[in-house]
PDB file of N, CA and C in Angstrom:
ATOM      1  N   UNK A   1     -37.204 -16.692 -32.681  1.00  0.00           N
ATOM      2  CA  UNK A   1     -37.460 -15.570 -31.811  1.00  0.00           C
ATOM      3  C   UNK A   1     -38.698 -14.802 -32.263  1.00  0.00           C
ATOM      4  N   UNK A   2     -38.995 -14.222 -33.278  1.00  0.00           N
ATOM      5  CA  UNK A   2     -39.996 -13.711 -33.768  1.00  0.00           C
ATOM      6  C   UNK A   2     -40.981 -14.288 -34.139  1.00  0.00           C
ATOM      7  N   UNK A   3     -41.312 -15.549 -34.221  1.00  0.00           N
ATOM      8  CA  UNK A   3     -42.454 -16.775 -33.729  1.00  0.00           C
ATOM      9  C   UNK A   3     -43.332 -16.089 -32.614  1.00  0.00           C
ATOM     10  N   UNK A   4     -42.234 -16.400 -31.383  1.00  0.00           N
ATOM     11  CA  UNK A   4     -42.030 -16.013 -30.040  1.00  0.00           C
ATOM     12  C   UNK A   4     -41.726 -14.606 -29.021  1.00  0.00           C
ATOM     13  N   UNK A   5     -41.793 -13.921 -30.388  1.00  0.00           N
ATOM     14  CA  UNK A   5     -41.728 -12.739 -29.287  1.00  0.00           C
ATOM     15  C   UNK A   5     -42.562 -11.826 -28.294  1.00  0.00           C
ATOM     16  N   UNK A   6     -43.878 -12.148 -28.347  1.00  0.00           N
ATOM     17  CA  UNK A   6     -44.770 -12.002 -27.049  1.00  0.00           C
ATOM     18  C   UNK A   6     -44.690 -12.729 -25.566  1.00  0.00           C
ATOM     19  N   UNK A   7     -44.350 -14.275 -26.084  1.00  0.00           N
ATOM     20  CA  UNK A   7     -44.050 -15.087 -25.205  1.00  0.00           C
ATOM     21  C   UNK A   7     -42.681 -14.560 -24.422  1.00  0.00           C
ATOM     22  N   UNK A   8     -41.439 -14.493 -24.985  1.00  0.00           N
ATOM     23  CA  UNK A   8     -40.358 -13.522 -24.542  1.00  0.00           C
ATOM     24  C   UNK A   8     -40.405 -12.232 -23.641  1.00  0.00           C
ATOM     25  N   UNK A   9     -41.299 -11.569 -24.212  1.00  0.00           N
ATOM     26  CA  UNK A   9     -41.560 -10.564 -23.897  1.00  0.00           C
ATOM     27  C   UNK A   9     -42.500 -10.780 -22.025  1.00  0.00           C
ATOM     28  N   UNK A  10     -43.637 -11.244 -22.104  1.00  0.00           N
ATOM     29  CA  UNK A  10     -44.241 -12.079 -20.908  1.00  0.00           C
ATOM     30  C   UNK A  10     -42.651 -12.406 -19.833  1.00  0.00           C
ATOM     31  N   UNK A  11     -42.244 -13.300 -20.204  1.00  0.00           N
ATOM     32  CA  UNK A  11     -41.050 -14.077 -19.675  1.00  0.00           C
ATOM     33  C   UNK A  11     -40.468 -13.349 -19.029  1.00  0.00           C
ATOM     34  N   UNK A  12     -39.982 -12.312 -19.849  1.00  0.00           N
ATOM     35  CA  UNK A  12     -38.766 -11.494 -19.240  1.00  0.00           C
ATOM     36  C   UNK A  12     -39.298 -10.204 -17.936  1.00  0.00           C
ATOM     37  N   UNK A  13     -40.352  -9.953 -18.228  1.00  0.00           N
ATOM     38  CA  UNK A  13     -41.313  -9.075 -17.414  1.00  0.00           C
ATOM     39  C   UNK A  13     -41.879  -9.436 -16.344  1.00  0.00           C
ATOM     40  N   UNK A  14     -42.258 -11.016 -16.475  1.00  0.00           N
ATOM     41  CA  UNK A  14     -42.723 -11.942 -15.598  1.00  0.00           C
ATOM     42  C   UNK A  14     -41.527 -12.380 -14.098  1.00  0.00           C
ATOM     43  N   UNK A  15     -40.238 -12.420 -14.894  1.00  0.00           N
ATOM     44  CA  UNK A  15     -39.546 -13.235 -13.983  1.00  0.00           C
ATOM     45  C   UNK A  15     -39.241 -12.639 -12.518  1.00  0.00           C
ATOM     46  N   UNK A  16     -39.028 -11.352 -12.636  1.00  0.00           N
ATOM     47  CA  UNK A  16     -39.021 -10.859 -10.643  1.00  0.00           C
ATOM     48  C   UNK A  16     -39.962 -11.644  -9.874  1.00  0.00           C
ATOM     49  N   UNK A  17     -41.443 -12.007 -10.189  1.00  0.00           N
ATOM     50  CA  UNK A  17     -42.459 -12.788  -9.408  1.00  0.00           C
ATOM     51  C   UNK A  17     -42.168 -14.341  -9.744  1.00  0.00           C
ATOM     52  N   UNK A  18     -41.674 -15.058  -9.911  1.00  0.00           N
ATOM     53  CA  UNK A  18     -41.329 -15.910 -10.107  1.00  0.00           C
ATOM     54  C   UNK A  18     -40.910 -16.739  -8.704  1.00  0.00           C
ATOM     55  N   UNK A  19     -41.191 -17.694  -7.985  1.00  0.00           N
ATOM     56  CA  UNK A  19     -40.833 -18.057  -6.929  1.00  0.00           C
ATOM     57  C   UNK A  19     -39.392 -18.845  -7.498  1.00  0.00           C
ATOM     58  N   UNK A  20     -38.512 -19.329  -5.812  1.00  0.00           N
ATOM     59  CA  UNK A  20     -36.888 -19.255  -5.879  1.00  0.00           C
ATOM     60  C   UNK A  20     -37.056 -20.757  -6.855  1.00  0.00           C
ATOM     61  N   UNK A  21     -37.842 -21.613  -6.464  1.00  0.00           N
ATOM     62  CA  UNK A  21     -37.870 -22.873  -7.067  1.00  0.00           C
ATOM     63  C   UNK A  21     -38.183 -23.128  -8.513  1.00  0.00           C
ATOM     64  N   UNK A  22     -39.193 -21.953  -8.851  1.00  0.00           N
ATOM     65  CA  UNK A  22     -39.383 -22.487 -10.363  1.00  0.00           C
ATOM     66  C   UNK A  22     -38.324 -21.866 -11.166  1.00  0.00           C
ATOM     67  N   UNK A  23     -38.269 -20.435 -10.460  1.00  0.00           N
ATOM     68  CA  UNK A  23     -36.847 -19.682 -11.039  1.00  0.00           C
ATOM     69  C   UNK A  23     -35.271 -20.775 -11.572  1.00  0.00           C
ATOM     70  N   UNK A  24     -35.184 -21.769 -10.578  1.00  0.00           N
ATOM     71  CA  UNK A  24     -34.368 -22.481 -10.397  1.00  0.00           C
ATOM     72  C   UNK A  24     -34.543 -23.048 -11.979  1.00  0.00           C
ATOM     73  N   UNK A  25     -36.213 -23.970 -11.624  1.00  0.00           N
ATOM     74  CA  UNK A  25     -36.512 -24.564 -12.858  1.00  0.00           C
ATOM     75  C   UNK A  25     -36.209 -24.436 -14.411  1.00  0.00           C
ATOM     76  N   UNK A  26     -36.398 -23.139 -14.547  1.00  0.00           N
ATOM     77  CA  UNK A  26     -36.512 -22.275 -15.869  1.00  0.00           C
ATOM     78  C   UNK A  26     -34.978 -22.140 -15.869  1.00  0.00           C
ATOM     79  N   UNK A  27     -34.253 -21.986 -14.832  1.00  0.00           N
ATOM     80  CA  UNK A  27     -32.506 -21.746 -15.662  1.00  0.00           C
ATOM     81  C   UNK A  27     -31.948 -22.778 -15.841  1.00  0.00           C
ATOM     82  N   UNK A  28     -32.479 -23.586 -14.967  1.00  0.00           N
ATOM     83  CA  UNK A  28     -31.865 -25.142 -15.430  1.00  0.00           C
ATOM     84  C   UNK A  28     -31.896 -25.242 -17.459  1.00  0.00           C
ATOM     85  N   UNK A  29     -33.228 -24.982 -17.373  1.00  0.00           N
ATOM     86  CA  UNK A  29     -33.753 -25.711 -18.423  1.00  0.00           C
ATOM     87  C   UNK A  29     -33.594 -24.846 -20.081  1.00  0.00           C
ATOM     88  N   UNK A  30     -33.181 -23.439 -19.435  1.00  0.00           N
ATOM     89  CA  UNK A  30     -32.719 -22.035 -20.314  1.00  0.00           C
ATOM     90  C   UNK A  30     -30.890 -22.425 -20.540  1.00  0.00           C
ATOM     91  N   UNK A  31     -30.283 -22.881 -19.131  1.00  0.00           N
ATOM     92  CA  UNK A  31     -28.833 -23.215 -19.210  1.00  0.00           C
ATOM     93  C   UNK A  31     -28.511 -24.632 -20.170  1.00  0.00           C
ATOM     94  N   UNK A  32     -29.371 -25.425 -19.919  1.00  0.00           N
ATOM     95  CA  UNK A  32     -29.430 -26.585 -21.390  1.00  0.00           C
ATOM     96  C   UNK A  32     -29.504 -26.128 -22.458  1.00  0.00           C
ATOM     97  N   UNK A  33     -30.858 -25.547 -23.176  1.00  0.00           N
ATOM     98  CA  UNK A  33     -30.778 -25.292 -24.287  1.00  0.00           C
ATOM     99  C   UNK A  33     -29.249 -24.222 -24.760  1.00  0.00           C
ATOM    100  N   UNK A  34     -28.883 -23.369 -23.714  1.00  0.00           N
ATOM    101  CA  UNK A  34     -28.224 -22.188 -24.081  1.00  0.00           C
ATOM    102  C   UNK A  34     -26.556 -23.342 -24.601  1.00  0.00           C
ATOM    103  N   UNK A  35     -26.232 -24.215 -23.971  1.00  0.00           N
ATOM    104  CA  UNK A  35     -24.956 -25.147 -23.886  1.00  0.00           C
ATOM    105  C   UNK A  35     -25.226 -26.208 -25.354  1.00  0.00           C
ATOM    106  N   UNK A  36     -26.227 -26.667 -25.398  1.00  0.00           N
ATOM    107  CA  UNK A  36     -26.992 -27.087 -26.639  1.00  0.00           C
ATOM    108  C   UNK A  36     -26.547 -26.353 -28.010  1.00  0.00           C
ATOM    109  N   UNK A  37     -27.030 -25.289 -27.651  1.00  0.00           N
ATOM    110  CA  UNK A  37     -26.574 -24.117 -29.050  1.00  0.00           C
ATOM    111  C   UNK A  37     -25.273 -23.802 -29.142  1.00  0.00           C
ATOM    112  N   UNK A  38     -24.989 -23.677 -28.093  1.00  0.00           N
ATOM    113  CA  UNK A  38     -23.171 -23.372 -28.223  1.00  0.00           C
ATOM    114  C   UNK A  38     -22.502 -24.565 -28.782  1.00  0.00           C
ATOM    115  N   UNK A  39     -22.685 -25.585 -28.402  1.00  0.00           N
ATOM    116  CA  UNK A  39     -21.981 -26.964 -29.118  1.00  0.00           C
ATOM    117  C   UNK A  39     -22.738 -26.990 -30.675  1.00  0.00           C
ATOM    118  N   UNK A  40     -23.829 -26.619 -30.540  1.00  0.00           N
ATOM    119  CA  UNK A  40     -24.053 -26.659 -32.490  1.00  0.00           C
ATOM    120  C   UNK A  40     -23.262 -25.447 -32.813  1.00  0.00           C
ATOM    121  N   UNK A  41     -23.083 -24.520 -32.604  1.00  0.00           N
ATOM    122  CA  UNK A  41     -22.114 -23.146 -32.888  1.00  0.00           C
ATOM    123  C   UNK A  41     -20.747 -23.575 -33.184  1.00  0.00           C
ATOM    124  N   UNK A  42     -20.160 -24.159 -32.291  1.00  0.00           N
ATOM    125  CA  UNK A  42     -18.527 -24.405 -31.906  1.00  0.00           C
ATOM    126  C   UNK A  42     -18.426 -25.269 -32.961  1.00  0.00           C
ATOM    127  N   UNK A  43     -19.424 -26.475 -33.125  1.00  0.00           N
ATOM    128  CA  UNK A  43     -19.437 -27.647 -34.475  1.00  0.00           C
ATOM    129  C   UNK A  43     -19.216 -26.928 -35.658  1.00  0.00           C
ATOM    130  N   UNK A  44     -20.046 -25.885 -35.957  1.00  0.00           N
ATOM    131  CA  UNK A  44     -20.197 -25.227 -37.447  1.00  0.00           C
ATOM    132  C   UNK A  44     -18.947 -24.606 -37.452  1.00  0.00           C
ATOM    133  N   UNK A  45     -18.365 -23.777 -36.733  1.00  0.00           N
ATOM    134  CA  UNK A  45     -17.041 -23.060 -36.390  1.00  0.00           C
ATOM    135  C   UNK A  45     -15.965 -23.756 -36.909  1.00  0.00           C
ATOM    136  N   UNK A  46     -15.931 -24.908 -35.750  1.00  0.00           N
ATOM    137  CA  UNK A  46     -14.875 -25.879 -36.173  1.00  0.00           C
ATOM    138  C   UNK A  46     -14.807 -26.469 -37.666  1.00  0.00           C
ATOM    139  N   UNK A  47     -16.057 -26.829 -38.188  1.00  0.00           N
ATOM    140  CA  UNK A  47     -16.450 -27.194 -39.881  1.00  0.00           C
ATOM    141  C   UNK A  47     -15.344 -26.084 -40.439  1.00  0.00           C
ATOM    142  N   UNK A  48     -15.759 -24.767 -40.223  1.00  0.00           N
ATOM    143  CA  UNK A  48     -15.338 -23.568 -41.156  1.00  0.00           C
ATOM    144  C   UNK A  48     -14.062 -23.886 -41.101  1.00  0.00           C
ATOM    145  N   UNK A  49     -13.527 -23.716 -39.862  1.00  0.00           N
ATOM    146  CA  UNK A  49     -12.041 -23.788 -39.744  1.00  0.00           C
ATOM    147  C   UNK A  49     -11.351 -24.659 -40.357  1.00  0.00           C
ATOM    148  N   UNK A  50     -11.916 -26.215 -40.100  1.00  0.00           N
ATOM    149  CA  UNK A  50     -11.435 -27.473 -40.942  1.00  0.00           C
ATOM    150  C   UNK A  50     -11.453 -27.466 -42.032  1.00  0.00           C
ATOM    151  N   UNK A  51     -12.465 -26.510 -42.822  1.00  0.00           N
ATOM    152  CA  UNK A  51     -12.603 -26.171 -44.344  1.00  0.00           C
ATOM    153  C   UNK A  51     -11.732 -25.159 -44.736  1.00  0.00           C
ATOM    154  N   UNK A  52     -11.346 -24.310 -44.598  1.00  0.00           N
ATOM    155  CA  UNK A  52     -10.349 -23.271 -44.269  1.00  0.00           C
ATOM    156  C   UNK A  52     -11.143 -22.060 -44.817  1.00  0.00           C
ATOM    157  N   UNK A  53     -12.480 -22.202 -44.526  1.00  0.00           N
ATOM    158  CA  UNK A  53     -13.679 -21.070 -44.998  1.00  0.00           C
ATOM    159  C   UNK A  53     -13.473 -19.621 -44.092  1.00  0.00           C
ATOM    160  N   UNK A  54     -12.880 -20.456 -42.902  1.00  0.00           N
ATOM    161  CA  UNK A  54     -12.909 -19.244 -41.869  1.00  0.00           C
ATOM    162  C   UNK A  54     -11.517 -18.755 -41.299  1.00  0.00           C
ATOM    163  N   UNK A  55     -11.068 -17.942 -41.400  1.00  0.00           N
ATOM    164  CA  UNK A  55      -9.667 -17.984 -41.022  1.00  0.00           C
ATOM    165  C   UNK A  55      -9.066 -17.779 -39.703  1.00  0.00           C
ATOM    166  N   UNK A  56     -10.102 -17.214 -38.882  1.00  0.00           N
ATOM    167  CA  UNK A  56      -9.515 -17.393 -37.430  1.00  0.00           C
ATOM    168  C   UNK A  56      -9.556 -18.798 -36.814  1.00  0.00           C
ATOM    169  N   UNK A  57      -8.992 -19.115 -35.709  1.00  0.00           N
ATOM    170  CA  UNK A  57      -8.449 -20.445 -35.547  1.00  0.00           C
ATOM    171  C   UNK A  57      -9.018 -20.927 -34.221  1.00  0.00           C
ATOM    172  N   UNK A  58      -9.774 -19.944 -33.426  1.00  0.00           N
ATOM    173  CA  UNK A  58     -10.614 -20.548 -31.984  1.00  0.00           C
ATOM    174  C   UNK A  58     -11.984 -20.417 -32.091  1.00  0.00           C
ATOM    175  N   UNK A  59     -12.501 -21.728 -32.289  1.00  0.00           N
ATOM    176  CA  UNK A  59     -13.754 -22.341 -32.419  1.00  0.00           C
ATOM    177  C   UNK A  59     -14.775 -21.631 -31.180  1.00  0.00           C
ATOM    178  N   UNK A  60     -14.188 -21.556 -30.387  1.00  0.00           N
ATOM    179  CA  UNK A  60     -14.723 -21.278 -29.185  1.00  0.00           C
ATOM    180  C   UNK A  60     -14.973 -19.650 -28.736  1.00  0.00           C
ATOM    181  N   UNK A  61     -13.866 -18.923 -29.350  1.00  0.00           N
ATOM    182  CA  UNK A  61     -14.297 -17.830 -28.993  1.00  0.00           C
ATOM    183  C   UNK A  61     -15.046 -17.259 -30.199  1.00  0.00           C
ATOM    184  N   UNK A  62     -14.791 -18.119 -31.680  1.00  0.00           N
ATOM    185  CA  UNK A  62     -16.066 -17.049 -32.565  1.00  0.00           C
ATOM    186  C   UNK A  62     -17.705 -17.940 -32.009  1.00  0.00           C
ATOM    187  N   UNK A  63     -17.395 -18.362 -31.404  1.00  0.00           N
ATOM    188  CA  UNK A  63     -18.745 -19.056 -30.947  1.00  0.00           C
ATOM    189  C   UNK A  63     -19.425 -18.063 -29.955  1.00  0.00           C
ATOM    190  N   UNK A  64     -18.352 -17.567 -29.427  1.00  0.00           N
ATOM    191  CA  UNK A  64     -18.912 -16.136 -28.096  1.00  0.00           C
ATOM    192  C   UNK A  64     -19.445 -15.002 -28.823  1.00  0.00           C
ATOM    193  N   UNK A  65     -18.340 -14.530 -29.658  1.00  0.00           N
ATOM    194  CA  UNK A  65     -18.688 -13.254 -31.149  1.00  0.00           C
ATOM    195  C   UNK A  65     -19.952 -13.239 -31.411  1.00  0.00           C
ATOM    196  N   UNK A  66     -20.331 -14.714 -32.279  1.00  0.00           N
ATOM    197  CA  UNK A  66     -21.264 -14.742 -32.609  1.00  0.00           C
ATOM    198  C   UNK A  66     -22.356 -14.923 -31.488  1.00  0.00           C
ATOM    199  N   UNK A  67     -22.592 -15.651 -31.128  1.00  0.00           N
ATOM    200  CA  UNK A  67     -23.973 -15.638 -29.719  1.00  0.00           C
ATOM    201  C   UNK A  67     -23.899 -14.195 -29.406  1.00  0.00           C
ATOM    202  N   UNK A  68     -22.975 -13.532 -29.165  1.00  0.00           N
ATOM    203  CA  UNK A  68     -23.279 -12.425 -28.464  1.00  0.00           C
ATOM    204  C   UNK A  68     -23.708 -11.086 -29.226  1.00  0.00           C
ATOM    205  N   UNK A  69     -23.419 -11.266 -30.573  1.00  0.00           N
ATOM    206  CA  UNK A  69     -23.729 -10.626 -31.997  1.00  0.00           C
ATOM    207  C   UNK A  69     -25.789 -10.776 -31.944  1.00  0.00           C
ATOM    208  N   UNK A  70     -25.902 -12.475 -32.070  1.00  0.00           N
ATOM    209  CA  UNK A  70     -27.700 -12.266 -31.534  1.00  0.00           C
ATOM    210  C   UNK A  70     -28.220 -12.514 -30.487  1.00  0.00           C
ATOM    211  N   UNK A  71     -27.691 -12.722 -29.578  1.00  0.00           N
ATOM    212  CA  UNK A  71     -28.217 -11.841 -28.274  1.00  0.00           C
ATOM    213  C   UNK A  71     -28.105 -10.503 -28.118  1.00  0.00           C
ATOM    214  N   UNK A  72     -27.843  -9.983 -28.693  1.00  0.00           N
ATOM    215  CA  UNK A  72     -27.525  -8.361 -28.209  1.00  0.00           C
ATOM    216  C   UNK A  72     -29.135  -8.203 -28.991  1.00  0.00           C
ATOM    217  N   UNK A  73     -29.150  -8.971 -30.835  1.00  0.00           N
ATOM    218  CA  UNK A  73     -29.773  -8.289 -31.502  1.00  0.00           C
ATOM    219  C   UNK A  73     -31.518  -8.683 -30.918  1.00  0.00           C
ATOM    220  N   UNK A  74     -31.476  -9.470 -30.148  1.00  0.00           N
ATOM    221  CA  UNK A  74     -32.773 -10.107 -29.122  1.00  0.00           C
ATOM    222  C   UNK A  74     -33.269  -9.489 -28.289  1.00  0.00           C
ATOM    223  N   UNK A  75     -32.359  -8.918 -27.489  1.00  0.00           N
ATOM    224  CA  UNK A  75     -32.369  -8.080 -26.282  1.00  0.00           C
ATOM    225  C   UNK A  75     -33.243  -6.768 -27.122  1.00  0.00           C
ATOM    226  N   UNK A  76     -32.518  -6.276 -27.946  1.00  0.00           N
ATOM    227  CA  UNK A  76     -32.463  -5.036 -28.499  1.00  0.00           C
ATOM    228  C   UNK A  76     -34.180  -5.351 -29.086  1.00  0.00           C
ATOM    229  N   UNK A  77     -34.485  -5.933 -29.997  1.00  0.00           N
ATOM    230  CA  UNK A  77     -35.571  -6.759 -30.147  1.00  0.00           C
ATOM    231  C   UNK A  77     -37.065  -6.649 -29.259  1.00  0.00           C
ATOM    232  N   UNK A  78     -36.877  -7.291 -28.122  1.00  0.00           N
ATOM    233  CA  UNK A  78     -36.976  -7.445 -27.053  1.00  0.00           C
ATOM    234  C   UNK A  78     -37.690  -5.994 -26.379  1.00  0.00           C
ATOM    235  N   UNK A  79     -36.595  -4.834 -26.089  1.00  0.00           N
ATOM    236  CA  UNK A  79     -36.602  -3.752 -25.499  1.00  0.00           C
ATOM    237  C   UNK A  79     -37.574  -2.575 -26.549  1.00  0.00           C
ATOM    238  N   UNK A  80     -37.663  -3.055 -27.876  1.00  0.00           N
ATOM    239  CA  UNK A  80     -38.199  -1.964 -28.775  1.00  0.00           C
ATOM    240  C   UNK A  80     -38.857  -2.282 -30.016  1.00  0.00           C
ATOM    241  N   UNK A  81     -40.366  -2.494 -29.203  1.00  0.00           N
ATOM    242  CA  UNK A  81     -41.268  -3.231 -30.415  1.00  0.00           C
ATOM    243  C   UNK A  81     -41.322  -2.904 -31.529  1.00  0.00           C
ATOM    244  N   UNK A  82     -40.966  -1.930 -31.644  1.00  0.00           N
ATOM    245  CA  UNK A  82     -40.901  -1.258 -33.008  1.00  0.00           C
ATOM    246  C   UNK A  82     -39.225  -1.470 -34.149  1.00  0.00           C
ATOM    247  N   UNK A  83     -38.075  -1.879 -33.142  1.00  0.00           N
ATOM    248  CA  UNK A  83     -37.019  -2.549 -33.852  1.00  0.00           C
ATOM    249  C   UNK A  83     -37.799  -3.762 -34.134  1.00  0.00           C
ATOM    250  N   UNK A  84     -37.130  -4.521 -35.727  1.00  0.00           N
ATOM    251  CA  UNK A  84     -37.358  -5.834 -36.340  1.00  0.00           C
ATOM    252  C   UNK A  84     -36.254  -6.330 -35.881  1.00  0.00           C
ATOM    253  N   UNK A  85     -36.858  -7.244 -35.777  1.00  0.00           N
ATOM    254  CA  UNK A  85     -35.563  -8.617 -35.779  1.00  0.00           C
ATOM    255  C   UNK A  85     -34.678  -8.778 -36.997  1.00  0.00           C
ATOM    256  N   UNK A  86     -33.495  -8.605 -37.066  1.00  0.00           N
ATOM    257  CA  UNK A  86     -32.968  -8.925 -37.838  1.00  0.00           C
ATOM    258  C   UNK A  86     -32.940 -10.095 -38.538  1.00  0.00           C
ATOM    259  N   UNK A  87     -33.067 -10.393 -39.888  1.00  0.00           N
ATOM    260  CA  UNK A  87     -33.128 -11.761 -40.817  1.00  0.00           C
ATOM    261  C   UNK A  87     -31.531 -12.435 -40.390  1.00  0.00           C
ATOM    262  N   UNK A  88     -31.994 -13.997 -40.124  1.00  0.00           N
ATOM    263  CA  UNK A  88     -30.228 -14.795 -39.738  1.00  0.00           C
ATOM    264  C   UNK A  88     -29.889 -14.873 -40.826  1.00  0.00           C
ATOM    265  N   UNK A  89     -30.012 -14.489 -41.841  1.00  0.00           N
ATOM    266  CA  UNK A  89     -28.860 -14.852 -43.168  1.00  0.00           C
ATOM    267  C   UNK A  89     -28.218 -13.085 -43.008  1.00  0.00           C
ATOM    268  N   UNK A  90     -28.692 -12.413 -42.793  1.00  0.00           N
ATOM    269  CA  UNK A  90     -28.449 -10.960 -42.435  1.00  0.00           C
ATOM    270  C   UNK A  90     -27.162 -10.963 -41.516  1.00  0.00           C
ATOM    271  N   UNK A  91     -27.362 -11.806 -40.077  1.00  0.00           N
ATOM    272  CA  UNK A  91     -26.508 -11.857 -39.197  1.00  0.00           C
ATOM    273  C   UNK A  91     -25.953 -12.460 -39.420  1.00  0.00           C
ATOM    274  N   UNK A  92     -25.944 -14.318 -40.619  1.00  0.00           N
ATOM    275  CA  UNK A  92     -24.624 -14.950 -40.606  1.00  0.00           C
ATOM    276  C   UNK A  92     -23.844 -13.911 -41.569  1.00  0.00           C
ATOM    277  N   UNK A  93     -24.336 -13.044 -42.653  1.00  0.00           N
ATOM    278  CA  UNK A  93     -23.349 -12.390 -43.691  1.00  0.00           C
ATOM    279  C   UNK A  93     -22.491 -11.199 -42.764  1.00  0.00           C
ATOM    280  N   UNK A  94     -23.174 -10.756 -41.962  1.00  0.00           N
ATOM    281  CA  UNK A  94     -22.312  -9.362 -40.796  1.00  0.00           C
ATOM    282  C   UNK A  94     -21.328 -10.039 -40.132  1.00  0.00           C
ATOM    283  N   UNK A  95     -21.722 -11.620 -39.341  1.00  0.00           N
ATOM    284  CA  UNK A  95     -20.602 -11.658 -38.966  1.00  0.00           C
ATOM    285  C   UNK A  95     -19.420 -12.148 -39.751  1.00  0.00           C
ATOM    286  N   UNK A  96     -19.964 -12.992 -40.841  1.00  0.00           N
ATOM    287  CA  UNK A  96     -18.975 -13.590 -41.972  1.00  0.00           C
ATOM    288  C   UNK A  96     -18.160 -12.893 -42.476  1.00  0.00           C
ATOM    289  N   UNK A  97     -18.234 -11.676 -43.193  1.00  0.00           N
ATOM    290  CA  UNK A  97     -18.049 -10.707 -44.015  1.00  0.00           C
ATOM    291  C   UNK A  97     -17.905  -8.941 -43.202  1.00  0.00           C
ATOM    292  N   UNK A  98     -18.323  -9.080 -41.808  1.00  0.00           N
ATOM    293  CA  UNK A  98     -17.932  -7.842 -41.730  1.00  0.00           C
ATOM    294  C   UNK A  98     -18.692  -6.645 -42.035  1.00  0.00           C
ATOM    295  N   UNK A  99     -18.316  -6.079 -41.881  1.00  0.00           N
ATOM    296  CA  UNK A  99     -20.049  -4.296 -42.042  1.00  0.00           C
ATOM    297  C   UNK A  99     -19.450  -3.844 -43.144  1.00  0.00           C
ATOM    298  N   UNK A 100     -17.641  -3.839 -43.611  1.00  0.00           N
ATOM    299  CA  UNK A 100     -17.754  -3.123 -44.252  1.00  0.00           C
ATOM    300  C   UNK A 100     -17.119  -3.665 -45.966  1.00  0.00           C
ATOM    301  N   UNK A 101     -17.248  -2.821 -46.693  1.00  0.00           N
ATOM    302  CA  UNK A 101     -16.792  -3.589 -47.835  1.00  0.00           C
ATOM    303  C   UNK A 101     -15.280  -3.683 -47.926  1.00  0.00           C
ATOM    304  N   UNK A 102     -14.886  -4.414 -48.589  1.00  0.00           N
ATOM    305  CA  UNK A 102     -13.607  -4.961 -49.242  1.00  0.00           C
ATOM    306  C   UNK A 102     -12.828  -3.626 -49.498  1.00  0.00           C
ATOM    307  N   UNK A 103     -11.396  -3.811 -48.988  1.00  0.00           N
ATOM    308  CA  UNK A 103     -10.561  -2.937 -49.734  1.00  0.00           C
ATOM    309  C   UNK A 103     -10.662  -2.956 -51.088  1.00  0.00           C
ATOM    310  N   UNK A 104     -10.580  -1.918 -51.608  1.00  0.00           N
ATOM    311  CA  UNK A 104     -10.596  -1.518 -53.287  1.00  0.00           C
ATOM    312  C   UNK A 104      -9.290  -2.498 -53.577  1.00  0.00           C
TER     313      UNK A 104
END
């Protein structure tokens, strides 16, 4: 994302002018990659679970948690050049571990 975030930025500003056909184009091709990532997500999930690293038991919905944990932080990103992108070892430890510390 932060490679890319001018390009993003263009994209998202760009798309109202966008005619119905290429519009089409671009979600086709945004709805692949997006189904793409979710099956590498749900894979790693399922790993955790099979490892017993992770203790909740639906692959599928920490797969939503999480996507929706960095998409929010993209959007947010996105909306306020001056927010950083958060580091992904940052976001895998928040969602792994939680915001807050350990009971004493």
């Amino acid at each position: 994302f932060a490679a890319r975030r001018a390009f993003m930025s263009v994209l998202m500003s760009e798309k109202a002018s966008w005619t119905p056909a290429f519009h089409e184009r671009v979600d086709r091709l945004v709805q692949k990659h997006r189904r793409a990532r979710r099956r590498q997500i749900v894979e790693l999930m399922t790993q955790g679970i099979t490892e017993r690293r992770i203790r909740f038991r639906d692959a599928e919905m920490l797969a939503s948690a999480y996507l929706g944990l960095v998409s929010q932080c993209n959007l947010d990103a996105l909306s306020d050049t001056r927010r950083r992108q958060p580091n992904p070892d940052d976001l895998v430890s928040l969602f792994m571990n939680g915001a807050c510390n350990p009971a004493a």
